[in-house]
C-alpha atoms as a PDB file:
ATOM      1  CA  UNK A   1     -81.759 -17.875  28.658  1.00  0.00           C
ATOM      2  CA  UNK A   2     -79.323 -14.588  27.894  1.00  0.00           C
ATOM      3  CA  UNK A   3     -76.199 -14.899  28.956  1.00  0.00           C
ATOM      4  CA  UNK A   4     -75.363 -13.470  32.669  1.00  0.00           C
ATOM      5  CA  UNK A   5     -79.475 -14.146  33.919  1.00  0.00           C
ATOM      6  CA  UNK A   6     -79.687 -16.326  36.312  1.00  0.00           C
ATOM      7  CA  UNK A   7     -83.218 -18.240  37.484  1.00  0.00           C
ATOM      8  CA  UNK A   8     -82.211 -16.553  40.931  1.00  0.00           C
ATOM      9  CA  UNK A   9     -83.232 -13.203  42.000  1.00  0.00           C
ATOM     10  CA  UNK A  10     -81.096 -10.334  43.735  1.00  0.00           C
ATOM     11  CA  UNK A  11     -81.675 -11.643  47.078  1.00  0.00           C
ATOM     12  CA  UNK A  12     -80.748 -14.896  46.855  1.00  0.00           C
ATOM     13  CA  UNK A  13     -77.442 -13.697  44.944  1.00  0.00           C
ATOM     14  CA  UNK A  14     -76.417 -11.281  47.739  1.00  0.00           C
ATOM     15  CA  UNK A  15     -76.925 -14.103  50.416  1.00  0.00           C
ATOM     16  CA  UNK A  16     -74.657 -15.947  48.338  1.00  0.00           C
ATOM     17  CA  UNK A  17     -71.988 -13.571  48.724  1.00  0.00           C
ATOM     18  CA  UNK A  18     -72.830 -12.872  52.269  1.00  0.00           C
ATOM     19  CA  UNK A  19     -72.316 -16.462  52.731  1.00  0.00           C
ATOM     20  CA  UNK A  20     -68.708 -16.729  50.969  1.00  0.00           C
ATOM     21  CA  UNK A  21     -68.364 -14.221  53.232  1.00  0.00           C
ATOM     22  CA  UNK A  22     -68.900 -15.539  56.539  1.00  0.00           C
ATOM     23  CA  UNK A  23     -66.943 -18.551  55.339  1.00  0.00           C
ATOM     24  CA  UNK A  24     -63.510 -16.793  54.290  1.00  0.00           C
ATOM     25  CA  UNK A  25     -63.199 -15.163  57.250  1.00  0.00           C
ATOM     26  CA  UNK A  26     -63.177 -18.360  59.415  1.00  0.00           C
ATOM     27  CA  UNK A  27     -59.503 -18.106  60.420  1.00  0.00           C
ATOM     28  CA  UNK A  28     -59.399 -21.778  62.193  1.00  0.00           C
ATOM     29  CA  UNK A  29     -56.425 -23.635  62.404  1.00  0.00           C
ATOM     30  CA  UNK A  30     -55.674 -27.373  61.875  1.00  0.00           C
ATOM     31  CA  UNK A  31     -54.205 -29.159  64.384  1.00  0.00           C
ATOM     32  CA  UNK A  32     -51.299 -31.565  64.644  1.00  0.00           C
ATOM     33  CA  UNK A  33     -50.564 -33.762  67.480  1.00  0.00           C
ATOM     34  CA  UNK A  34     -49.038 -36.980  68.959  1.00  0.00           C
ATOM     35  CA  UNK A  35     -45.627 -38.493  67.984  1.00  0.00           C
ATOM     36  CA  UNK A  36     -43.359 -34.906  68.202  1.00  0.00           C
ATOM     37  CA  UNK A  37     -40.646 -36.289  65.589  1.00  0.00           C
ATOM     38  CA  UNK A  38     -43.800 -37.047  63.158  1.00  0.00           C
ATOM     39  CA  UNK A  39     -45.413 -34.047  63.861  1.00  0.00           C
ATOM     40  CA  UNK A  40     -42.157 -31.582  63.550  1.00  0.00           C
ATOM     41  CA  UNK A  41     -41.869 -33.603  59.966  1.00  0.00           C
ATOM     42  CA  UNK A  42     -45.719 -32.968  59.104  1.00  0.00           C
ATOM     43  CA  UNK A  43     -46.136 -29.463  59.886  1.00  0.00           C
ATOM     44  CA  UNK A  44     -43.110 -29.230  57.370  1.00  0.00           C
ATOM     45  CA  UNK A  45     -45.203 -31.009  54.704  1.00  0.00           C
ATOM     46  CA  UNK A  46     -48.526 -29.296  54.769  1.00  0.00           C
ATOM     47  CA  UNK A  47     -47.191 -25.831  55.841  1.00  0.00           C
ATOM     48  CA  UNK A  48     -45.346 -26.233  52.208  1.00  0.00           C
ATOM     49  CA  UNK A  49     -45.880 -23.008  50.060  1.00  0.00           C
ATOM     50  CA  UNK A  50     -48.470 -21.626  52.523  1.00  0.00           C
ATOM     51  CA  UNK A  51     -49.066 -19.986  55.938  1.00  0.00           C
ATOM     52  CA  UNK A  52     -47.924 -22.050  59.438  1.00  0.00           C
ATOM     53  CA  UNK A  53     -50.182 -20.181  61.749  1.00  0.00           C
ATOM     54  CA  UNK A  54     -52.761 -21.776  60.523  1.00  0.00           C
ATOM     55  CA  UNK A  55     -51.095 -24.939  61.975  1.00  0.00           C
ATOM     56  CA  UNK A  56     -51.622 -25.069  66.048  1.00  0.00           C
ATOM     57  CA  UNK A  57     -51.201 -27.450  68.468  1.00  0.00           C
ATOM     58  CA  UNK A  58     -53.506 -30.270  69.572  1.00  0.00           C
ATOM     59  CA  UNK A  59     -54.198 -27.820  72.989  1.00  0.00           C
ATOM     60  CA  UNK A  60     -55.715 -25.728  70.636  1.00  0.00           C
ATOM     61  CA  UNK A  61     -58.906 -26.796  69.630  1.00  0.00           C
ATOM     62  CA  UNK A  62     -61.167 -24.383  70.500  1.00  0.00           C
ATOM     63  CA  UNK A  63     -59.682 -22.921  67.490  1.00  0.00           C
ATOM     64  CA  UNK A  64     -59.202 -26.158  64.599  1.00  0.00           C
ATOM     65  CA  UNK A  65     -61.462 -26.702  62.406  1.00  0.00           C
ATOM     66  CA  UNK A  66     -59.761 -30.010  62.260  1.00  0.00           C
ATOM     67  CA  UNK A  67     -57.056 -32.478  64.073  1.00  0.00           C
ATOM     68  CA  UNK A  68     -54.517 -34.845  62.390  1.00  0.00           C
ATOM     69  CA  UNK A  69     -53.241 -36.915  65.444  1.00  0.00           C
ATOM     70  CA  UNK A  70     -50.120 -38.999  64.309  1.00  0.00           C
ATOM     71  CA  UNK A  71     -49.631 -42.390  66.408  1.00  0.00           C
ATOM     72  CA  UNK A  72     -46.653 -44.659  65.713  1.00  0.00           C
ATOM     73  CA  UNK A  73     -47.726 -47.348  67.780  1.00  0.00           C
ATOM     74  CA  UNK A  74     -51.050 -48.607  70.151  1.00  0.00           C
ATOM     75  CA  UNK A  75     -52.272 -45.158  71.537  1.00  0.00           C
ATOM     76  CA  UNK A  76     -51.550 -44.400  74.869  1.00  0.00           C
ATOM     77  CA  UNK A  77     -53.769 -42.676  77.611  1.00  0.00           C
ATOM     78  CA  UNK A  78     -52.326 -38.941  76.791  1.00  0.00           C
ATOM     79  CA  UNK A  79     -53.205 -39.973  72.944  1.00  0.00           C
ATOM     80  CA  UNK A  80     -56.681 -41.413  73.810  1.00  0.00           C
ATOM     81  CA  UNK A  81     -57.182 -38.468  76.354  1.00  0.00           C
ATOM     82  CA  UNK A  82     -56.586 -36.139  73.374  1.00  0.00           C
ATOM     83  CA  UNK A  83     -58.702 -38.079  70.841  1.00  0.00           C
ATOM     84  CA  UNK A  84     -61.381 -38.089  73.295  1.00  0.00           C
ATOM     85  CA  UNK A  85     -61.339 -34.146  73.910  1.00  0.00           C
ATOM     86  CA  UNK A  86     -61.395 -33.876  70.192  1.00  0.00           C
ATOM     87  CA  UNK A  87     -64.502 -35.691  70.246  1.00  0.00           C
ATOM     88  CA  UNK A  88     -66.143 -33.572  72.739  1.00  0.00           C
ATOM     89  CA  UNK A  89     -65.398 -29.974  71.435  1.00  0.00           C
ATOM     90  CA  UNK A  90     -66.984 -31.747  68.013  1.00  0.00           C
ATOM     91  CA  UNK A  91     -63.510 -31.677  65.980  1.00  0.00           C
ATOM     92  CA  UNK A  92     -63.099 -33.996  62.917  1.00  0.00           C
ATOM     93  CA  UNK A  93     -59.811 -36.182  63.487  1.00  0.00           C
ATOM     94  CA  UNK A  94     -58.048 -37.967  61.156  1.00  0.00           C
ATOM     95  CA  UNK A  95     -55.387 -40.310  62.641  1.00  0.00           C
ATOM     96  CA  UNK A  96     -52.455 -41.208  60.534  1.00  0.00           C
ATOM     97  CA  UNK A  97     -50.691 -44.421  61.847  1.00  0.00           C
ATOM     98  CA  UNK A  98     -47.281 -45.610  61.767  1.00  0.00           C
ATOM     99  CA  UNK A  99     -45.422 -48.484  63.338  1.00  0.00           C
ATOM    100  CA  UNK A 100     -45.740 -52.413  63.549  1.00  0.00           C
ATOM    101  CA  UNK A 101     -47.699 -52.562  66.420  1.00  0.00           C
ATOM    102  CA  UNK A 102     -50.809 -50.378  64.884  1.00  0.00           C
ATOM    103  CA  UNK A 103     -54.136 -52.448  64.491  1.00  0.00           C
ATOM    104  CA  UNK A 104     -56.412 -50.998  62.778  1.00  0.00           C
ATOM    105  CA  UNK A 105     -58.665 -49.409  65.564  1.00  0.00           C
ATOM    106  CA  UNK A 106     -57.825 -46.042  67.179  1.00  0.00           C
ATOM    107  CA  UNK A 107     -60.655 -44.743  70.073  1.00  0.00           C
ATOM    108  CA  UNK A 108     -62.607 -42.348  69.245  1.00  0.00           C
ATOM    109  CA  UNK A 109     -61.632 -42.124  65.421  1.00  0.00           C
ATOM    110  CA  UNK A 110     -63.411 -43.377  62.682  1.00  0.00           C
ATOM    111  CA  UNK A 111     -62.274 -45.938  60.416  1.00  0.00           C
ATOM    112  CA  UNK A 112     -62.913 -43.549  57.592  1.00  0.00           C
ATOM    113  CA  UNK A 113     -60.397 -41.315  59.119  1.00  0.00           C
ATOM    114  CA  UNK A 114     -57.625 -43.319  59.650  1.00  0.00           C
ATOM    115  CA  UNK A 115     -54.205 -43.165  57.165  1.00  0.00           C
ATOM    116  CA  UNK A 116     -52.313 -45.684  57.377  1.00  0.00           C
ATOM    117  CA  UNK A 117     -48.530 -45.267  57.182  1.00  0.00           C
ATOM    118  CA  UNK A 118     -46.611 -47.420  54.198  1.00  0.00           C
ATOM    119  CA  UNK A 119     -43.143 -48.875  55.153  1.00  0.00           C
ATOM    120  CA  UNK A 120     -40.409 -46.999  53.442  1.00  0.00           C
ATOM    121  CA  UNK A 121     -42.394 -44.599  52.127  1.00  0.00           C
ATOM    122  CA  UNK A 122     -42.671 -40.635  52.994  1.00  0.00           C
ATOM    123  CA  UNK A 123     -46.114 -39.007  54.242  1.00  0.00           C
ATOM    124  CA  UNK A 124     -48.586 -39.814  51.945  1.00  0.00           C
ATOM    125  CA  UNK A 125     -49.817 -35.974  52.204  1.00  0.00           C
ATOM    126  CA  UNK A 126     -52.204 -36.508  48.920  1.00  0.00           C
ATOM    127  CA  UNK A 127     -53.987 -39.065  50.610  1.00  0.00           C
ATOM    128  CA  UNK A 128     -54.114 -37.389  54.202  1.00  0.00           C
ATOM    129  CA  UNK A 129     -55.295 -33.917  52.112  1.00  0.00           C
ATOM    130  CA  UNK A 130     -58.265 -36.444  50.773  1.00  0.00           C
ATOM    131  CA  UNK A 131     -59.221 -37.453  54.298  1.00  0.00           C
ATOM    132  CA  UNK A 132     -59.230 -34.524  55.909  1.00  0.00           C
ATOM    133  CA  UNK A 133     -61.137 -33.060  52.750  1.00  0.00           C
ATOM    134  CA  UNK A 134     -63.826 -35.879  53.127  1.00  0.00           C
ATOM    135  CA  UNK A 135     -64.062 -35.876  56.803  1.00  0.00           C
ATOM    136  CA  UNK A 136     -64.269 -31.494  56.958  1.00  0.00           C
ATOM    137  CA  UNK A 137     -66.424 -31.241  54.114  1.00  0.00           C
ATOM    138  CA  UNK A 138     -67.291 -26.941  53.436  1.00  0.00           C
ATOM    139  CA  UNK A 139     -64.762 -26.116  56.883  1.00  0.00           C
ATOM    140  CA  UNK A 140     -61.910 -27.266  54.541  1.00  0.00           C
ATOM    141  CA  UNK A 141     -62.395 -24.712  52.155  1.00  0.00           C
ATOM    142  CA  UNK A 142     -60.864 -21.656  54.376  1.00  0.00           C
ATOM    143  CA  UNK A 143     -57.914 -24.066  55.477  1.00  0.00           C
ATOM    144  CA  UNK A 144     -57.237 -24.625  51.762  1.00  0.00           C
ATOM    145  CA  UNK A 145     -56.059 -21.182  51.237  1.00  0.00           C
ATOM    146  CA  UNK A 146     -53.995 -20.927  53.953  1.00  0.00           C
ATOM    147  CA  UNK A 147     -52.447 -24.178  53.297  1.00  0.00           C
ATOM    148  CA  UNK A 148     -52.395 -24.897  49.310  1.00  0.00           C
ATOM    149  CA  UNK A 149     -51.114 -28.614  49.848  1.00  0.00           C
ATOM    150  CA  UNK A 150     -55.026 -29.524  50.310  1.00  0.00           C
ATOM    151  CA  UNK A 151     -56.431 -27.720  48.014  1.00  0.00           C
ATOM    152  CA  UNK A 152     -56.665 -30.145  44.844  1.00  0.00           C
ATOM    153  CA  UNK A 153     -58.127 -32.288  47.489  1.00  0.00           C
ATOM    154  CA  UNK A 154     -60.255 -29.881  48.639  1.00  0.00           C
ATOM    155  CA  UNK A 155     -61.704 -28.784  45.262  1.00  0.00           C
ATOM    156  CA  UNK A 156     -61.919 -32.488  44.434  1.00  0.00           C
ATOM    157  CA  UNK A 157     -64.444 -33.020  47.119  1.00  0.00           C
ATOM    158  CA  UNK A 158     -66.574 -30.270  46.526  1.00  0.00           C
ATOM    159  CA  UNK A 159     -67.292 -31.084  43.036  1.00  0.00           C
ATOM    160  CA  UNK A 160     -68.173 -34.476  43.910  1.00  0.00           C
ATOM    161  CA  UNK A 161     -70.481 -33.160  47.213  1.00  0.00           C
ATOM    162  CA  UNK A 162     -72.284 -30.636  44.920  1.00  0.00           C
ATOM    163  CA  UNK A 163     -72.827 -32.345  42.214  1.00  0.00           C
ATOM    164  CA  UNK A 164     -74.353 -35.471  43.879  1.00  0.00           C
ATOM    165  CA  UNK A 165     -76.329 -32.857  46.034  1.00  0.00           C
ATOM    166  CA  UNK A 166     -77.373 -31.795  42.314  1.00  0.00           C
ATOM    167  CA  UNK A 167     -78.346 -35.557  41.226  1.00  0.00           C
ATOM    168  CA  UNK A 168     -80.411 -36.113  44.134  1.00  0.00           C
ATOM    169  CA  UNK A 169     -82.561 -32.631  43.731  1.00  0.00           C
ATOM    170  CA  UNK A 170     -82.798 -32.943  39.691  1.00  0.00           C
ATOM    171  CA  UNK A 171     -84.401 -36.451  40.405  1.00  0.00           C
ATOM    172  CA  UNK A 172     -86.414 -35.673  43.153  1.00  0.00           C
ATOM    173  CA  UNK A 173     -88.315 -32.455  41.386  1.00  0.00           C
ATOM    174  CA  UNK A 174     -91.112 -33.922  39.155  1.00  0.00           C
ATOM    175  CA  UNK A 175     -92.497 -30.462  38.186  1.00  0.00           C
ATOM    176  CA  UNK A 176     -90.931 -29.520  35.138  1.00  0.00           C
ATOM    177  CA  UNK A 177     -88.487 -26.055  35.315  1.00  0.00           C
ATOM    178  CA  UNK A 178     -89.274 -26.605  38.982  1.00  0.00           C
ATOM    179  CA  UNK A 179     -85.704 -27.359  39.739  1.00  0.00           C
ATOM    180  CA  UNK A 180     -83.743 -24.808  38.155  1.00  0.00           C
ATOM    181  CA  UNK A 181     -83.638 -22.468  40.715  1.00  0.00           C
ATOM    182  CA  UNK A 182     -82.652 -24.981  43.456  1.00  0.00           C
ATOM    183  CA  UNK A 183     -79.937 -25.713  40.742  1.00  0.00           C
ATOM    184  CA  UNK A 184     -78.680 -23.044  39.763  1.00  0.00           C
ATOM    185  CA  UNK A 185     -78.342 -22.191  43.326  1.00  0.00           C
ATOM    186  CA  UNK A 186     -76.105 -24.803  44.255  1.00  0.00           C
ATOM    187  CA  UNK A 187     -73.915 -24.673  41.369  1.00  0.00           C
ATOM    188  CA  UNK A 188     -73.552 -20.948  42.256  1.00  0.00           C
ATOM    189  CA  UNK A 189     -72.887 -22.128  46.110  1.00  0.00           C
ATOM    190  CA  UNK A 190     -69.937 -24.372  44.157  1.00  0.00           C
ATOM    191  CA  UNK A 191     -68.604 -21.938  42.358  1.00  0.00           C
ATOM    192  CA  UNK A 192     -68.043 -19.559  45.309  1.00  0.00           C
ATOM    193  CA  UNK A 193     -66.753 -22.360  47.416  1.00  0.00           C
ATOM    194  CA  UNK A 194     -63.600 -22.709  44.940  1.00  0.00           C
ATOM    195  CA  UNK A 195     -62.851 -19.348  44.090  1.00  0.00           C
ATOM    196  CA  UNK A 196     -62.989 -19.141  48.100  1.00  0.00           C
ATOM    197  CA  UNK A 197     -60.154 -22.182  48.068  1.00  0.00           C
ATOM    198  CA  UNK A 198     -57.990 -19.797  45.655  1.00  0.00           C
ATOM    199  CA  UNK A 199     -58.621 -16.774  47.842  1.00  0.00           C
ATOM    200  CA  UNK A 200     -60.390 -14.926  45.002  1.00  0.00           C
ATOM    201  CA  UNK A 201     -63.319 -12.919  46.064  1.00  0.00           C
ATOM    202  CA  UNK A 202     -66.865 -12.961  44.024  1.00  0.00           C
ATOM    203  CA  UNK A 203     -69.240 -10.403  44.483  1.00  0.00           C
ATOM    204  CA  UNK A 204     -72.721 -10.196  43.520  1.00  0.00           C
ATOM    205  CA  UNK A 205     -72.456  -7.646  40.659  1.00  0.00           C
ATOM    206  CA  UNK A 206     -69.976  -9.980  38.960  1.00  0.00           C
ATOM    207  CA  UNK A 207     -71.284 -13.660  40.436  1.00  0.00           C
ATOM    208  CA  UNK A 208     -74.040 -14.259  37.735  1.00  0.00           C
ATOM    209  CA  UNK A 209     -71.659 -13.050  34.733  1.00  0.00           C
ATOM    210  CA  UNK A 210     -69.207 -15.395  35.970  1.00  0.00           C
ATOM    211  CA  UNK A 211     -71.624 -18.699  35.956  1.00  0.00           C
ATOM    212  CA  UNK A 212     -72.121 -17.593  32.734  1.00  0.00           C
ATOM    213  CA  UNK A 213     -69.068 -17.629  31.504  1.00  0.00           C
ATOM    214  CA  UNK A 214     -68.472 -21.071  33.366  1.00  0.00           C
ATOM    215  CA  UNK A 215     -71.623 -23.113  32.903  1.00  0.00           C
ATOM    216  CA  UNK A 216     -73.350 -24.930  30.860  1.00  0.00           C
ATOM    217  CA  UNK A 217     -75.153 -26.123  33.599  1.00  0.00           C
ATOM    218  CA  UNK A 218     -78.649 -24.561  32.330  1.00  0.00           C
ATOM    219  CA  UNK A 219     -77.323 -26.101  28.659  1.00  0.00           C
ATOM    220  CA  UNK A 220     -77.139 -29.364  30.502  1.00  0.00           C
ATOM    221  CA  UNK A 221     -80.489 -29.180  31.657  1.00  0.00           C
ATOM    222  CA  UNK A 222     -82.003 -28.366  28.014  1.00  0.00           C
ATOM    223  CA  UNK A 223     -80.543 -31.769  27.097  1.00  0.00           C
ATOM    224  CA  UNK A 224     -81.890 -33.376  30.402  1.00  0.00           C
ATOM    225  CA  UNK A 225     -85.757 -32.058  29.352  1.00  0.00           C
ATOM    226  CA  UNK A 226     -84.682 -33.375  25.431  1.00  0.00           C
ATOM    227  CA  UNK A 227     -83.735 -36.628  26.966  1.00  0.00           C
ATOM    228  CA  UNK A 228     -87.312 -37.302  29.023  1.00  0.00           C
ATOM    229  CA  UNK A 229     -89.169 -37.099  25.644  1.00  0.00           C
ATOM    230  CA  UNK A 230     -87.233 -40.827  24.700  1.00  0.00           C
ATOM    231  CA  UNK A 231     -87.416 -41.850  27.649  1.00  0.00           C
ATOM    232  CA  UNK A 232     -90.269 -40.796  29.721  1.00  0.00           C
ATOM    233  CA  UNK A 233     -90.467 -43.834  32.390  1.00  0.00           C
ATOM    234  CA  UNK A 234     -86.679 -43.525  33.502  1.00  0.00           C
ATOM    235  CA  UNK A 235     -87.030 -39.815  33.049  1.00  0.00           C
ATOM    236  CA  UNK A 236     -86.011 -39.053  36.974  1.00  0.00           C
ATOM    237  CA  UNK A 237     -82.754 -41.040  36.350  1.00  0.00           C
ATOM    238  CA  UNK A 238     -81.815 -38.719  32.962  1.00  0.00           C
ATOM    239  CA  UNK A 239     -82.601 -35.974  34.979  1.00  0.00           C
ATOM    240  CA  UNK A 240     -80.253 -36.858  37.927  1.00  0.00           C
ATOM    241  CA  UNK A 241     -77.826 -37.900  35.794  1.00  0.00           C
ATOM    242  CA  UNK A 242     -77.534 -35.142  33.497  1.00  0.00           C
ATOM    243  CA  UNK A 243     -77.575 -32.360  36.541  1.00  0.00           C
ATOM    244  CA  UNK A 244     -74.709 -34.848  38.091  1.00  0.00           C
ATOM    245  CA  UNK A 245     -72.787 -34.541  34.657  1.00  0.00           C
ATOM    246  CA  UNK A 246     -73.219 -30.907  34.603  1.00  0.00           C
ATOM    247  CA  UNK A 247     -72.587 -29.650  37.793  1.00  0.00           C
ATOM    248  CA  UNK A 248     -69.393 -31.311  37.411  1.00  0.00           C
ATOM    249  CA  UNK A 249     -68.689 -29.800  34.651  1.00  0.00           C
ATOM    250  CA  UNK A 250     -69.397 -26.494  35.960  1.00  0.00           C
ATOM    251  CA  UNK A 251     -66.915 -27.445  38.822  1.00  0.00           C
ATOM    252  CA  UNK A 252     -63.951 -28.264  36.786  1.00  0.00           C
ATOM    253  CA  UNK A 253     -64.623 -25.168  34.389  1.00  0.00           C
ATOM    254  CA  UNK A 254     -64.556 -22.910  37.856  1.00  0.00           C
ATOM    255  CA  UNK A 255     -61.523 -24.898  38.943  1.00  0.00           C
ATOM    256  CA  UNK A 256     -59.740 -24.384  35.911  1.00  0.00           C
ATOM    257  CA  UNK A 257     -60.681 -20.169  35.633  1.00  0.00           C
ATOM    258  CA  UNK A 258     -59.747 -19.634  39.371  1.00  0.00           C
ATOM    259  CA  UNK A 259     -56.723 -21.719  39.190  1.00  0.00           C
ATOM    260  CA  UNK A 260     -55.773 -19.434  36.541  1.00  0.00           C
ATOM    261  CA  UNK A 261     -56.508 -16.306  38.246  1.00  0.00           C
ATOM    262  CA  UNK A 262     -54.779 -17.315  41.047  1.00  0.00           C
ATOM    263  CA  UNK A 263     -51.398 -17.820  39.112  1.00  0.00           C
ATOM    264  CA  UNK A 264     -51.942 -14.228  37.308  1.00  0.00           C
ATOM    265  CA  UNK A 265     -52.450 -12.945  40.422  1.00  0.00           C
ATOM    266  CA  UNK A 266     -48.981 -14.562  41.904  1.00  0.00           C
ATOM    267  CA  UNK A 267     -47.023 -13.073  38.531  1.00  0.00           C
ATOM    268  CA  UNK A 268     -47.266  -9.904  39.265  1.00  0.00           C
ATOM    269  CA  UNK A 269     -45.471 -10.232  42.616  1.00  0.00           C
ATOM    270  CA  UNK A 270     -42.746 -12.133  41.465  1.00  0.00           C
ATOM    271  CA  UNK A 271     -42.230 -10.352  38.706  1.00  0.00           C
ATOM    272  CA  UNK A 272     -41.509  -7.231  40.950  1.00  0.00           C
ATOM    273  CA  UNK A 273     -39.494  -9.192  43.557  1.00  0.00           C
ATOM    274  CA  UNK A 274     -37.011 -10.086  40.818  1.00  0.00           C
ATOM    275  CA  UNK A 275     -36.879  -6.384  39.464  1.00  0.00           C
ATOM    276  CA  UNK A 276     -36.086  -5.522  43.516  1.00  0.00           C
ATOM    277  CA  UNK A 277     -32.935  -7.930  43.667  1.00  0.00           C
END
């Protein structure tokens, strides 16, 4: 296939972009609440290097995408009232616990979204980022510009969502070439869902040079359909596992290019704040 065609017509492309769209201009907020001398310290942390508006409080949440609710103890009825309102509106929470007296179970919180505090240690921001990535899933991706300290995290979890989501369709399509377009659609989805995260904007003109320029995805594939001719009876499980392979691949190679843009894109500003002073 030449380089810059894509299995994916003019349409589809421009709802792509539409989509990227729609997504970077969801301004909400994450929210911080509970124990005030934790939560002074926290907004601190993740409004590091980036913008704190979009940090609100936990009255806010008919605006957060999100809620990190710090406890340093049992919760109390404000903190379970809170928790439970969260649950309500339909806001992710993830609960990060400090103190002796914390056991394990917060109300209305899932296990999977608790971070547990270590003695003697500072926040563990790399491993709150992770949560909140896990537990926001696409939402994060808007909140990672705004707020770079979750962005590795944020990229991290795409890559692994898409390219599972890539497995699962390359071994469920038995028709052969019948998957490519499914494919090469959500690889294109991932690749607009990081240069979101780095605040660079894809259109559709440029979108199908650019996965060419990043992926071997469709080279991946061509070994996948090599690959069924040895072995033919586990062919489904090559097939997943190739398109796995390769979509991660195509994730990293995006990560990498936008990362890059990103910092040329930063140079130019410094470069004239220092010729200012």
């Amino acid at each position: 296939m030449p380089r810059g065609k894509l299995p994916l017509g003019p349409v589809a492309l421009w709802n792509l972009v539409k989509e990227l769209r729609r997504a970077a201009s969801d301004d909400r907020a994450l929210a911080l609440g509970g124990a005030p001398e934790l939560v002074s310290a926290l907004v601190r942390e993740l409004a590091r290097g980036g913008d704190p508006s979009a940090l609100v409080g936990p009255d806010r949440l008919d605006r957060a995408a999100g809620l990190v609710y710090v406890l340093v103890g049992r919760p109390t009825q404000a903190d379970e009232d809170v928790l439970k309102a969260a649950r309500r509106a339909r806001v992710p929470v993830v609960c990060f616990a400090a103190g002796p007296d914390f056991e394990g179970y917060v109300p209305h919180v899932l296990a999977t979204g608790i971070v547990r505090a270590r003695p003697g240690e500072g926040f563990p921001v790399e491993e709150l980022a992770r949560v909140l990535a896990q537990r926001l899933g696409e939402a994060a991706t808007p909140l990672s510009v705004r707020l770079p300290v979750l962005r590795d995290a944020v990229c991290d979890q795409l890559i692994e969502s898409f390219a599972r989501r890539s497995g699962v369709l390359a071994a469920a399509v038995f028709v052969p070439g019948a998957d490519l377009p499914v494919l090469t659609l959500n690889q294109a989805r991932l690749v607009l869902r990081i240069a979101l995260a780095y605040g660079i904007e894809v259109d559709a003109q440029r979108l199908p040079e650019l996965l060419g320029v990043l992926g071997a995805g469709l080279g991946f594939r061509t070994v996948a359909r090599e690959a069924l001719d040895f072995v033919p009876v586990a062919g489904w499980l090559v097939k997943g596992a190739v398109a796995y392979a390769g979509t991660r691949a195509l994730g990293e190679a995006a990560r990498r290019y936008f990362a890059a843009r990103a910092e040329e894109a930063t140079q130019p500003r410094a470069a004239a704040s220092s010729d200012v002073s």
